[in-house]
Protein backbone atom coordinates (compact mmCIF):
# COMPACT_ATOMS: atom_id res chain seq x y z
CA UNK A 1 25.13 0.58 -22.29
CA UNK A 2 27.98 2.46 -21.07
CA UNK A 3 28.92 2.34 -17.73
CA UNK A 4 31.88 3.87 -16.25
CA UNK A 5 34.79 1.84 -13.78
CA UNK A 6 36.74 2.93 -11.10
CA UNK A 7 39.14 4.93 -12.93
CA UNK A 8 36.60 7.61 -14.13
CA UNK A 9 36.50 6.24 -17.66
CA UNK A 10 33.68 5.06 -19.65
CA UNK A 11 33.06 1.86 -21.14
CA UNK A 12 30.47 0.79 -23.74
CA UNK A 13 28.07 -2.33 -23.26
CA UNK A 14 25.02 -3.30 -24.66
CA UNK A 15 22.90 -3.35 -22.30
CA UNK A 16 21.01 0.11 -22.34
CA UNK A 17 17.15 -0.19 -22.16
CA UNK A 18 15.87 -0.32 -25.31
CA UNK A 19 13.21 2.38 -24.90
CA UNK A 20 16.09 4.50 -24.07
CA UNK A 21 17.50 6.45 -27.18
CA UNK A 22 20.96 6.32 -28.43
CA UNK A 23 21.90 9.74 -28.36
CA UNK A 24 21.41 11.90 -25.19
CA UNK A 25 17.97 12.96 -24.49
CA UNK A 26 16.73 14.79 -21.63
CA UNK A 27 15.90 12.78 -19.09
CA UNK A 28 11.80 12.37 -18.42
CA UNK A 29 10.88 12.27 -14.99
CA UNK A 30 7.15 13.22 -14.22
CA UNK A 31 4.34 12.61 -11.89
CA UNK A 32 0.91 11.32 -13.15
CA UNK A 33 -2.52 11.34 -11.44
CA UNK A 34 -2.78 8.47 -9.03
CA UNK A 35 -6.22 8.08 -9.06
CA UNK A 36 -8.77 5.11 -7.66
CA UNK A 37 -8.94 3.48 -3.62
CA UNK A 38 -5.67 2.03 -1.96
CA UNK A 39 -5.66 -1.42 -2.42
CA UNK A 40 -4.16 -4.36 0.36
CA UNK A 41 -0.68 -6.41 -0.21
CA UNK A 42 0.43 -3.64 -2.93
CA UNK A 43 3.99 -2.96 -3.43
CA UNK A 44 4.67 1.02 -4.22
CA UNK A 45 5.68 2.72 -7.29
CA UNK A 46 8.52 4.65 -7.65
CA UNK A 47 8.44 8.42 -5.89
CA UNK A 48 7.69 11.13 -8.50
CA UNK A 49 10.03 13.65 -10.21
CA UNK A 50 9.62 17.20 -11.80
CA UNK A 51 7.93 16.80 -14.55
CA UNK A 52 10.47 16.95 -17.54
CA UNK A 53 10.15 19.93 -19.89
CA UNK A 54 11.84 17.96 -22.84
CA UNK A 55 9.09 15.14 -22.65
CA UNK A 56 6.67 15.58 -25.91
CA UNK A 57 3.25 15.20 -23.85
CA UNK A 58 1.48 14.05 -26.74
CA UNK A 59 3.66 10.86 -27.67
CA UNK A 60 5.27 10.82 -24.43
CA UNK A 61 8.47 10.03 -26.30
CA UNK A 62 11.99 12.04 -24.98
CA UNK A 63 13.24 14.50 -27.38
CA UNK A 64 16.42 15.22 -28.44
CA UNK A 65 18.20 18.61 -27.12
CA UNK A 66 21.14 20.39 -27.42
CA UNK A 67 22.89 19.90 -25.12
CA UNK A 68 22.34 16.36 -23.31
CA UNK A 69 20.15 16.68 -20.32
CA UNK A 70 21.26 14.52 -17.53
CA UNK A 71 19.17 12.84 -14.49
CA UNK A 72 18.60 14.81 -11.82
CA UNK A 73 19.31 13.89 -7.98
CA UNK A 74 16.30 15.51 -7.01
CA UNK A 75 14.52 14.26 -3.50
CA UNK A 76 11.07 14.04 -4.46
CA UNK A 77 8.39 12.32 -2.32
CA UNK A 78 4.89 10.94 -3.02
CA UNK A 79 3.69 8.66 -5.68
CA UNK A 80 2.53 8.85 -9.26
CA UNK A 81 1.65 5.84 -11.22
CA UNK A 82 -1.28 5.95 -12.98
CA UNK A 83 -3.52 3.17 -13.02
CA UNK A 84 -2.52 2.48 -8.89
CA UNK A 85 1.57 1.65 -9.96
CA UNK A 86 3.45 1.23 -7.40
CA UNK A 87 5.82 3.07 -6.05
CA UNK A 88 8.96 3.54 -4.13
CA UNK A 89 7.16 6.71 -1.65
CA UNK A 90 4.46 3.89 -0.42
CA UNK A 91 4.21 0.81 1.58
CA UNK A 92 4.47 -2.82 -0.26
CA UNK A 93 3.44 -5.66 0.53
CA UNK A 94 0.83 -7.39 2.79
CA UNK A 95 -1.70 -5.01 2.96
CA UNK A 96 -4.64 -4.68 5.34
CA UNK A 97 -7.23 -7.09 7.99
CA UNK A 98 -10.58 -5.64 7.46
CA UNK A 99 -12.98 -6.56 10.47
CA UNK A 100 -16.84 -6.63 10.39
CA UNK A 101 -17.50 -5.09 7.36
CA UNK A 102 -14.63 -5.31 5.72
CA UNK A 103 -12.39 -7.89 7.55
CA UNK A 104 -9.50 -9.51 5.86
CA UNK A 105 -5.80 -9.33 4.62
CA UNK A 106 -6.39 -7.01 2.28
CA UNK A 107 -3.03 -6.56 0.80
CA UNK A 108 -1.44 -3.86 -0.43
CA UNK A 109 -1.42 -0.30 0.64
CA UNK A 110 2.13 1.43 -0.47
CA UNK A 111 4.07 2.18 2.44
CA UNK A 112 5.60 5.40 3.47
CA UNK A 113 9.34 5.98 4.25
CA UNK A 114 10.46 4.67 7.18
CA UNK A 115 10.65 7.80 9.05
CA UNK A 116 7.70 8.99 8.45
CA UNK A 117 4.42 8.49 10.58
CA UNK A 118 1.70 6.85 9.10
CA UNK A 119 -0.87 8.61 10.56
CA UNK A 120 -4.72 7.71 9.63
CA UNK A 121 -6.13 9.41 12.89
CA UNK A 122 -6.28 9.88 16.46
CA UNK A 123 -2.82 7.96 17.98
CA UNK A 124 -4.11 5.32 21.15
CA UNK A 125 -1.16 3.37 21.61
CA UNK A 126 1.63 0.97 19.86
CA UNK A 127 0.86 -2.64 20.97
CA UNK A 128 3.79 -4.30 20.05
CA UNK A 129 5.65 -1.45 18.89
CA UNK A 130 2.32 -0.75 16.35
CA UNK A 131 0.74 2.33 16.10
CA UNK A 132 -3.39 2.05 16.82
CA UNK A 133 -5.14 4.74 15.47
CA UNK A 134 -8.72 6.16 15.77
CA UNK A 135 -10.07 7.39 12.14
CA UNK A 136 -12.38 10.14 12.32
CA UNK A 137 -15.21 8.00 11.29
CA UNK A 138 -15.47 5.54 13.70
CA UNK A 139 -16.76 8.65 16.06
CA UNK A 140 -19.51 8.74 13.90
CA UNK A 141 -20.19 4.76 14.12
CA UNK A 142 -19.62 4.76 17.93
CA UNK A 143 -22.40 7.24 18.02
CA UNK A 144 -24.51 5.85 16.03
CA UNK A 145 -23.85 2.47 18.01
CA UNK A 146 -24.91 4.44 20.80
CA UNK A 147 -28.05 5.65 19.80
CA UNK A 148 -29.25 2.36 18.09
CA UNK A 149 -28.32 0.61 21.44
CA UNK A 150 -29.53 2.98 23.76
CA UNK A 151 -32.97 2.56 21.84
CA UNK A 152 -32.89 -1.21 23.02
CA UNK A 153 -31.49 -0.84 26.01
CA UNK A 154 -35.16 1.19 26.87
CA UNK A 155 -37.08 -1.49 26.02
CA UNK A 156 -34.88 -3.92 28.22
CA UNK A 157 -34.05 -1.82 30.91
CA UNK A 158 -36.73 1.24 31.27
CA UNK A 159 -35.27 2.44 34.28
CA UNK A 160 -32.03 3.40 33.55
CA UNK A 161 -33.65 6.69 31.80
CA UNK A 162 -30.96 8.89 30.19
CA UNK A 163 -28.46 7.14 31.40
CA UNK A 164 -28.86 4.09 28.97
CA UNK A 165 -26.80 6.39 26.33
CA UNK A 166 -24.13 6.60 28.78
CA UNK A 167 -24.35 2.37 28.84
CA UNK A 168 -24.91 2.60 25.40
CA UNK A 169 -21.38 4.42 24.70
CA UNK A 170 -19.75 1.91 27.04
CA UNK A 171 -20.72 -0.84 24.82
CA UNK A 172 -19.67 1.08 21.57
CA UNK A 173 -16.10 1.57 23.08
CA UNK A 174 -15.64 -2.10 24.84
CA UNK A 175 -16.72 -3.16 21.26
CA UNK A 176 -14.42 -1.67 19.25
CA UNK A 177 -11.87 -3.24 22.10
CA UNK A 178 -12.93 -6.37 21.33
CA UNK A 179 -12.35 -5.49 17.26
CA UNK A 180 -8.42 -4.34 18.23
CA UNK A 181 -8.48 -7.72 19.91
CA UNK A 182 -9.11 -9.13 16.34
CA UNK A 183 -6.64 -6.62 14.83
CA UNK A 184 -3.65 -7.54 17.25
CA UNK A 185 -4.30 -10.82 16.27
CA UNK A 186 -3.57 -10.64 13.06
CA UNK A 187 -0.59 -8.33 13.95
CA UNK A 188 1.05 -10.69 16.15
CA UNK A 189 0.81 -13.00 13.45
CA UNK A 190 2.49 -11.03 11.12
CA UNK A 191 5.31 -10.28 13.22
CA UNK A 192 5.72 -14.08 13.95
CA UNK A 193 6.36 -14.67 10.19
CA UNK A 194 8.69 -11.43 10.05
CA UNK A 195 6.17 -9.52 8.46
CA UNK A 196 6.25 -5.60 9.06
CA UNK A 197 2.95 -4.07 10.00
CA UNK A 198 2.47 -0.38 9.36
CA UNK A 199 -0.13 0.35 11.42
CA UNK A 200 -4.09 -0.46 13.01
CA UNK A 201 -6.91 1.67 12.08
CA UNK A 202 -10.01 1.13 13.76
CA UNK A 203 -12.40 3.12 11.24
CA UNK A 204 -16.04 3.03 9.65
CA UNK A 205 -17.50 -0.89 10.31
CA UNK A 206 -14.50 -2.44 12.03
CA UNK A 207 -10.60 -1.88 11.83
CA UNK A 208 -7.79 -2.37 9.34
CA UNK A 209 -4.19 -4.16 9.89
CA UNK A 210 -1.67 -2.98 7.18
CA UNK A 211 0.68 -5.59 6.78
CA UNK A 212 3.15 -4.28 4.45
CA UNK A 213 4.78 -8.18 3.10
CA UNK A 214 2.57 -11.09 1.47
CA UNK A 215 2.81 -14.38 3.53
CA UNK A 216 5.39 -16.76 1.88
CA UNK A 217 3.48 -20.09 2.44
CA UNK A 218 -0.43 -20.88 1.81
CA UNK A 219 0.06 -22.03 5.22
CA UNK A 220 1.18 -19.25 6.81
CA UNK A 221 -1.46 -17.25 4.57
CA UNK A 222 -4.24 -19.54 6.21
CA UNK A 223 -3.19 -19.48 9.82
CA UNK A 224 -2.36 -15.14 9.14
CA UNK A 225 -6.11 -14.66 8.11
CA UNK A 226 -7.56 -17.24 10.83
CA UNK A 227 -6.86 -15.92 13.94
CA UNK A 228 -8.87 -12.82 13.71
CA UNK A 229 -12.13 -14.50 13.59
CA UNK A 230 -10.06 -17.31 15.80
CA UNK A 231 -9.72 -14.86 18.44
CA UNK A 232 -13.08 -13.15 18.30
CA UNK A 233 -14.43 -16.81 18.56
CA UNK A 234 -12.35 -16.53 21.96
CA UNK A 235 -13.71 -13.24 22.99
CA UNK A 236 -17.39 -13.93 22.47
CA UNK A 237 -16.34 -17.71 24.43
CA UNK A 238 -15.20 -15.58 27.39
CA UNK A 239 -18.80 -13.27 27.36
CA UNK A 240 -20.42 -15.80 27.42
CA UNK A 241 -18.85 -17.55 30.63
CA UNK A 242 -19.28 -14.28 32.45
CA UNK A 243 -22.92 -14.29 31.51
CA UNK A 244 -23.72 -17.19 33.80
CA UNK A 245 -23.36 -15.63 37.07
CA UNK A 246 -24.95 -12.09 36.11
CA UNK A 247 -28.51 -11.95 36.11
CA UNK A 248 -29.83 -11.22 32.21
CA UNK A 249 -31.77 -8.13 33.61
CA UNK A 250 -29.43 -5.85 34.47
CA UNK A 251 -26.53 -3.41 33.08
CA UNK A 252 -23.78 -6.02 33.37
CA UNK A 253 -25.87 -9.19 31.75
CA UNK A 254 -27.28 -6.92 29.02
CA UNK A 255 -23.56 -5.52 27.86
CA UNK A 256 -22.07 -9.02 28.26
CA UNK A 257 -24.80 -10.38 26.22
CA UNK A 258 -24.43 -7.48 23.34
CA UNK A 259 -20.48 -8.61 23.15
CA UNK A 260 -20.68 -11.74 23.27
CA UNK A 261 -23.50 -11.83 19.98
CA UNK A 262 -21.33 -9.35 18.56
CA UNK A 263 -18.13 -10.98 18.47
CA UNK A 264 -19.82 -14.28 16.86
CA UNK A 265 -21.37 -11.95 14.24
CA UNK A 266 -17.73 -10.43 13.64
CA UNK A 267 -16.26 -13.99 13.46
CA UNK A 268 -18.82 -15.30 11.35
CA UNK A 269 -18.81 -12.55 8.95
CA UNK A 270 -14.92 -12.46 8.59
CA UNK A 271 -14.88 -16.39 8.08
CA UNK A 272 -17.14 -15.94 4.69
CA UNK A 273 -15.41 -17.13 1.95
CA UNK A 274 -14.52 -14.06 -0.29
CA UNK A 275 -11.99 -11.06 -0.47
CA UNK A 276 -11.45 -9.81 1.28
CA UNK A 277 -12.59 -10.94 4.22
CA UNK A 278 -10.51 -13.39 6.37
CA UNK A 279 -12.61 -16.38 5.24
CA UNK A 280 -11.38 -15.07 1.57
CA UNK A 281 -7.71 -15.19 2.39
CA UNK A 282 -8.28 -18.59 3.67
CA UNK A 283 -10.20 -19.91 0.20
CA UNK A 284 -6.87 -18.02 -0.99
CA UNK A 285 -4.86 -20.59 1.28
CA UNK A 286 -6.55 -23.30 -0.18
CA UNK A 287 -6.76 -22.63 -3.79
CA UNK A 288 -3.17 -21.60 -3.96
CA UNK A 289 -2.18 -24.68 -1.64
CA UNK A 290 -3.51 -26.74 -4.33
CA UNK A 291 -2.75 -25.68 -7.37
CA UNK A 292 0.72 -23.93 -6.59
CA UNK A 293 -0.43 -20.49 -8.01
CA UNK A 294 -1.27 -17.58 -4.98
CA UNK A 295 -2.53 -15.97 -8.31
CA UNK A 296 -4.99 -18.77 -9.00
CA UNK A 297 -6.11 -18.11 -5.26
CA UNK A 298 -6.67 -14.74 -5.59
CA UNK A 299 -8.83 -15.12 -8.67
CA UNK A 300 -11.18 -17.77 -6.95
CA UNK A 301 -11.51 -15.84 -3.79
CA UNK A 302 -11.98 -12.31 -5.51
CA UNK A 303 -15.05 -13.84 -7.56
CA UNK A 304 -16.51 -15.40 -4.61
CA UNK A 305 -15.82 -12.13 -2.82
CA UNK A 306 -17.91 -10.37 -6.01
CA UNK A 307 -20.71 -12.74 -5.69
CA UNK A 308 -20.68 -12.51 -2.10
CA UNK A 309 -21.32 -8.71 -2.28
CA UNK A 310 -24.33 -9.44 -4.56
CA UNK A 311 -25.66 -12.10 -1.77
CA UNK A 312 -25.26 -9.34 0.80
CA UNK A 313 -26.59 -6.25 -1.22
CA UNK A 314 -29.87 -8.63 -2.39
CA UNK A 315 -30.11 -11.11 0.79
CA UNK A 316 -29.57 -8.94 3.79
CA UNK A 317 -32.68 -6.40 3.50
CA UNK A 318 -34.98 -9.88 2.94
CA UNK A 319 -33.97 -11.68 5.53
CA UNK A 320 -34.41 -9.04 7.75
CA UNK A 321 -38.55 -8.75 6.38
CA UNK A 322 -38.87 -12.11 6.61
CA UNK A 323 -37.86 -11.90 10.42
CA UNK A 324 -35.09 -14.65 9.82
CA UNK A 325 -32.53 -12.02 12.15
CA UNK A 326 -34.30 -11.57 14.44
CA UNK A 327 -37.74 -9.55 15.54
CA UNK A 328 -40.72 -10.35 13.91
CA UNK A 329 -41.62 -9.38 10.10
CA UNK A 330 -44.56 -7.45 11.53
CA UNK A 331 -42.54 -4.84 13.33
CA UNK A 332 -40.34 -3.75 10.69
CA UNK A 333 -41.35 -0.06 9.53
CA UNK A 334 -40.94 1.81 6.21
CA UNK A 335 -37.37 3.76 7.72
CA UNK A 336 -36.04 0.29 8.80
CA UNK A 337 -36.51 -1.30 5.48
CA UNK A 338 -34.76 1.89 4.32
CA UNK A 339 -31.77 1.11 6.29
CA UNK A 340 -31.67 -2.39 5.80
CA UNK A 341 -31.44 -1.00 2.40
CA UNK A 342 -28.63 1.52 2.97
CA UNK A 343 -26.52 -1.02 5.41
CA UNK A 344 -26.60 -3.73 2.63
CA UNK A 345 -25.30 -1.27 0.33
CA UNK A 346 -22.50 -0.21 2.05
CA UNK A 347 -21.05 -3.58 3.28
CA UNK A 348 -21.80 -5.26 -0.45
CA UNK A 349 -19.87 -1.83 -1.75
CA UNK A 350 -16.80 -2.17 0.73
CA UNK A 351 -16.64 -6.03 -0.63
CA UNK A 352 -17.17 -6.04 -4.05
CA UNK A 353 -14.62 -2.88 -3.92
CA UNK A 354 -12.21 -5.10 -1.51
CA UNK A 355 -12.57 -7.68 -4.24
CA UNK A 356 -11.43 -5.69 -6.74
CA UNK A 357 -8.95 -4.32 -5.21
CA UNK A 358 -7.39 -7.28 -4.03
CA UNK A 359 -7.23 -8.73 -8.10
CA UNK A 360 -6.03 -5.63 -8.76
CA UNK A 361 -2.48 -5.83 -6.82
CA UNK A 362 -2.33 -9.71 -7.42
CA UNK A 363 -1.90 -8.50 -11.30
CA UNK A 364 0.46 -5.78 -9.72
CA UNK A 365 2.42 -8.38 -7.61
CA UNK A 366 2.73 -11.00 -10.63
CA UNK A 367 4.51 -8.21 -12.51
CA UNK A 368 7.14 -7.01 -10.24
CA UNK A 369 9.56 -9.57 -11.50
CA UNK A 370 9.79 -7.50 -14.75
CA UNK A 371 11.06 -4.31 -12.55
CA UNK A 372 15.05 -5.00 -12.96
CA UNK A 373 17.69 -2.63 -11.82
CA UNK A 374 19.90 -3.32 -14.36
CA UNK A 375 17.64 -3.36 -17.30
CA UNK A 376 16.18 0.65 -15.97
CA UNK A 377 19.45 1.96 -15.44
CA UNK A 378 20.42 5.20 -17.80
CA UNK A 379 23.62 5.24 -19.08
CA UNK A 380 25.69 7.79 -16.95
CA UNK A 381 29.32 9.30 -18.11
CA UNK A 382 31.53 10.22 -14.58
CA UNK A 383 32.96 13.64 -14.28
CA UNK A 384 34.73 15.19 -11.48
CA UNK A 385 33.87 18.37 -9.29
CA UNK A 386 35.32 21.29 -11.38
CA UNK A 387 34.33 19.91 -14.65
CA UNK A 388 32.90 22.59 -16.34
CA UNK A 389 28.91 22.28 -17.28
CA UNK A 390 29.44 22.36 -20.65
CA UNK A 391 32.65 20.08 -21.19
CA UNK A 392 30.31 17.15 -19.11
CA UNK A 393 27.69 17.57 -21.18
CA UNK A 394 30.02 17.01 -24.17
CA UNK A 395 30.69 14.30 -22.94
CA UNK A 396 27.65 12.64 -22.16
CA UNK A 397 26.39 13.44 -25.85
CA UNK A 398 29.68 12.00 -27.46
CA UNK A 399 29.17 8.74 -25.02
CA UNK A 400 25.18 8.63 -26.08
CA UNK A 401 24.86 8.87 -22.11
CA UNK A 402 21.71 9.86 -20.31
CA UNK A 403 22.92 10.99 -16.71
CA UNK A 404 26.07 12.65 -15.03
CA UNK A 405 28.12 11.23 -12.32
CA UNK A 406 30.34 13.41 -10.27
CA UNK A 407 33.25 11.44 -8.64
CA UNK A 408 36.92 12.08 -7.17
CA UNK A 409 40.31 12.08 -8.55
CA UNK A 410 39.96 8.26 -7.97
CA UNK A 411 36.65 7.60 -9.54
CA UNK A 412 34.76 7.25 -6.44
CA UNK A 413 31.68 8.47 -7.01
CA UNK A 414 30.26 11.46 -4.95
CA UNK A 415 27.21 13.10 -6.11
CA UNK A 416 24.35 13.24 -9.09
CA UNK A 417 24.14 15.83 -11.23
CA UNK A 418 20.56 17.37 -10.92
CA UNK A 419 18.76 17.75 -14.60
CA UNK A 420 16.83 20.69 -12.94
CA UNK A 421 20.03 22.54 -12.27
CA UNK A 422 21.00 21.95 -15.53
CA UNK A 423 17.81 23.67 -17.44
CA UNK A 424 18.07 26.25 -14.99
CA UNK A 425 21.60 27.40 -16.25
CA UNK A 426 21.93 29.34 -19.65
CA UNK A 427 23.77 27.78 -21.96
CA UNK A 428 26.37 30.91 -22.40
CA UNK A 429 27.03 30.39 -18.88
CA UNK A 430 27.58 26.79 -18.95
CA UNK A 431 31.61 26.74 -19.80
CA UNK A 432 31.67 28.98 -16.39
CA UNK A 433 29.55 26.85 -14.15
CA UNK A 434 31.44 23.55 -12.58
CA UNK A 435 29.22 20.26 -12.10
CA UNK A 436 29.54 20.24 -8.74
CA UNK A 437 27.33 22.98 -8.17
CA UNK A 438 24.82 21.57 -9.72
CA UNK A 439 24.63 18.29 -7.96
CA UNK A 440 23.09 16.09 -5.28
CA UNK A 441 25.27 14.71 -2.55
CA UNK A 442 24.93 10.72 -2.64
CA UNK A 443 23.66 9.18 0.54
CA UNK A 444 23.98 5.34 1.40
CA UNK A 445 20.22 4.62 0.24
CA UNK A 446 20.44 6.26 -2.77
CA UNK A 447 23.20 3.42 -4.13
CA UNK A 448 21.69 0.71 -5.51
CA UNK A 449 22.90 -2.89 -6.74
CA UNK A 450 22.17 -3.84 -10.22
CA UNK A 451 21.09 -6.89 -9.29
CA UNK A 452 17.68 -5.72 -7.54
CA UNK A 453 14.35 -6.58 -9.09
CA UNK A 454 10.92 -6.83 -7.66
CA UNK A 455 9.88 -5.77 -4.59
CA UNK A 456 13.19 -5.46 -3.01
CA UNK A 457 13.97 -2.87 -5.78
CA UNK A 458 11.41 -1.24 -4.61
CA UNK A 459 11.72 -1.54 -1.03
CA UNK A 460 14.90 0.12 -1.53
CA UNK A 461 13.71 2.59 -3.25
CA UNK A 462 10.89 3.51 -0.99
CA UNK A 463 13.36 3.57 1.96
CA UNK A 464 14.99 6.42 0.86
CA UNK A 465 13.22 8.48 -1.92
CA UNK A 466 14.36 10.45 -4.33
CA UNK A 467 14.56 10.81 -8.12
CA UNK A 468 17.15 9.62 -8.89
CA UNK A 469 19.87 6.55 -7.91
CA UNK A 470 23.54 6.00 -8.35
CA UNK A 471 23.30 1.77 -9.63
CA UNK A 472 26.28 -0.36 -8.61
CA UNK A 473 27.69 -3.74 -9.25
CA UNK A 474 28.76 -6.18 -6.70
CA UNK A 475 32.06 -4.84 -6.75
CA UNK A 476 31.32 -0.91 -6.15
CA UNK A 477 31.63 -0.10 -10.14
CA UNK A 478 29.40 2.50 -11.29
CA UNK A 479 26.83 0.70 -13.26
CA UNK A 480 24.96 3.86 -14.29
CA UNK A 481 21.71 6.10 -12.69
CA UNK A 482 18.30 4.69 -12.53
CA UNK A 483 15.49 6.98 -12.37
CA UNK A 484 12.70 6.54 -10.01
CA UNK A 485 10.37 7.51 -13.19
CA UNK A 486 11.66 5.36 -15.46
CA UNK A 487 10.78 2.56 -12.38
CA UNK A 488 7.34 4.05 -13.13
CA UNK A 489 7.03 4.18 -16.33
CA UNK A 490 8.26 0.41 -16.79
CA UNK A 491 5.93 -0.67 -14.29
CA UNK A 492 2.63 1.07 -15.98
CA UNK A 493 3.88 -0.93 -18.89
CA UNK A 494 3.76 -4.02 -17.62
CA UNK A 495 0.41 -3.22 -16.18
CA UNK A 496 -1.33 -2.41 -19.22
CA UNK A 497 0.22 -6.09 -20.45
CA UNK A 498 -2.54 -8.87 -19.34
CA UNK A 499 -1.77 -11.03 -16.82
């Protein structure tokens, strides 16, 4: 591959891509449909890039032009990966703690740039520098909480009248306290290992902590999913000793009495053992403890997590007839058996989909090693300012280069040219038009050693997005220009490669 030293000129190497053609092509960048639910613990795919007019859309293979079409420079946000790639516009790592429903480490929703705001909802707060938010949904939870309480709280307390729906809405909020309780565990966690969390989302059947790093240790994977249901454990510990001096009649027994039986179902939910529940990341723990493998873990606990769902979508509705939660088998109507129905759908759906999900970006994670700077990078040819469009592109075809670099009278380099620019300009006008015109200043993220792979390419990439990056060695030497599709493109390879 040629890559160009400090003095401006060109050298020749052999190590271009090899899905990269000898001769200049135009560059491809393009976006494609990212399509399916965000997954926990995911790294992100590369940010997208205009899609490139020289790309044959059938084969998908780069055509030759005349002239050479360098990279662009192009800023370009979002994601595009296909089959959930990930990508350098969305969070890596960790992932998310699911509570109630869904509670767990599920790993792997992209993360955004730095400087932008998650969002996800109404903003409450940022416990330990962590943003809390309120989805939309959980409105509609808290009042159906309310009216599903408020029912029992008239058979328990007749007296209260229309005011039990004002005690019932109490309970729905200091709930949902008790479920950022379990949340902040997990955070705290997280930031005790030096793990970046992204944000809390309390939501639809409990809340979700994005974690944006996978624990390093089985260990620290064990105690990072225990102390969620640890700490609701706690909480419903705590209810339980205020209970004994409040008489069970009244307003203040009946709410501690609701938390504390809510908090142990919360704990003892989150402590089954599947994904992605806590209880799954701690089979996870285990399995990968003992065989060395975190992949081997998430295999185990995903099909447990699968079979789980089908326990809960089958089980639930009969134990309820039989009267085994509760409430006698005699009492149940036709509607209730109809939303026994509809509940055990929905949790077995959000596990068996949490499941999935969580194989899903283990398979993603075990090929990140293949994503190498070095081995992406297009061969670039430097040029300085006033070059003339058309001189530079001679150049780049005579070198078999891919990419332009714009740099000083001492080969520092300055800017990218952008391929956009280029197809923009006519080609009789090219010998008129100078390079620099057509290119994107370099900032500091958008230089990148050649010696990145993995997720820390791509957390460098994320951290400043664009389409394309200016590739480095060690020393400062140009390297070449790596484009944020071509991180894409590689990585939807390797994912249609089994595991």
């Amino acid at each position: 591959m040629d890559v160009s030293g400090g003095s401006g000129q060109p050298r020749s190497g052999n190590d271009e891509p090899a899905e990269h053609p000898a001769g200049p092509t135009a560059p491809t960048t393009g976006t494609t449909d990212h399509s399916g639910p965000e997954p926990h613990d995911a790294p992100t795919p590369p940010p997208p890039a205009d899609r490139d007019p020289h790309r044959d859309p059938d084969t998908g293979e780069d055509t030759p032009t005349e002239p050479p079409r360098p990279t662009t420079g192009e800023d370009a946000g979002g994601t595009g990966a296909g089959e959930e790639a990930p990508a350098a516009g969305t969070r890596t790592g960790s992932g998310e703690h699911r509570t109630l429903a869904h509670s767990g480490i599920a790993k792997g929703e992209p993360p955004q740039p730095p400087a932008k705001e998650p969002g996800g909802g109404l903003l409450m707060g940022r416990p330990f520098g962590v943003p809390v938010y309120v989805a939309p949904s959980w409105f509609l939870v808290a009042a159906l909480i309310t009216w599903v309480f408020g029912g029992q709280l008239d058979r328990v307390l007749p007296e209260l009248g229309a005011a039990r729906y004002l005690v019932s809405l109490f309970f729905a909020v200091a709930f949902y306290a008790s479920v950022l309780v379990h949340e902040l565990a997990h955070t705290v966690a997280a930031i005790r290992f030096k793990l970046p969390v992204r944000r809390i989302q309390l939501q639809f059947f409990g809340g979700v902590s994005e974690i944006e790093k996978e624990a390093e240790t089985p260990g620290r994977e064990f105690v990072l999913a225990f102390v969620g249901p640890l700490l609701s454990l706690v909480l419903a510990g705590i209810f339980y000793l205020a209970m004994k001096p409040v008489e069970p009649d009244t307003v203040p027994g009946v709410l501690l009495a609701g938390l504390m039986i809510s908090n142990l179902i919360v704990a003892a939910f989150n402590l089954l053992p599947g994904l992605p529940l806590d209880g799954g990341r701690m089979l996870r723990a285990v399995v990968w403890k003992i065989t060395g493998k975190p992949m081997s873990g998430t295999v185990a606990a995903a099909w447990v997590g699968r079979a789980l769902a089908i326990s809960v979508l089958v089980g639930l509705p009969l134990l309820n007839q039989s009267g085994a939660l509760g409430g006698g088998s005699e009492e149940i109507s036709g509607m209730d058996t109809v939303t026994d129905a509809l509940l055990a759908a929905i949790l077995a759906a959000i596990i068996w989909t949490g499941a999935g999900n969580s194989l899903r970006m283990a398979r993603l994670r075990e090929h990140l090693p293949e994503l190498r700077a070095r081995t992406l990078t297009r061969r670039a040819v430097p040029v300085e300012t006033d070059t003339p469009l058309s001189e530079a592109l001679r150049r780049a075809n005579a070198a078999g280069a891919r990419a332009l670099v714009v740099v000083d009278a001492e080969g520092h380099p300055l800017s990218l040219v952008r391929e956009a620019a280029i197809v923009g300009v006519p080609e009789h006008r090219r010998p008129w038009v100078a390079v620099s015109g057509l290119a994107q200043e370099l900032s500091d993220g958008m230089r990148v050693s050649a010696e990145l792979s993995g997720e820390e390419l791509l957390d460098v990439l994320r951290a400043t997005p664009a389409t394309e990056y200016l590739v480095v060695e060690e020393t400062g030497e140009i390297y070449g220009v790596l484009s944020a599709a071509d991180v894409e493109r590689a990585f939807v390879k390797a994912m249609a490669r089994p595991s």
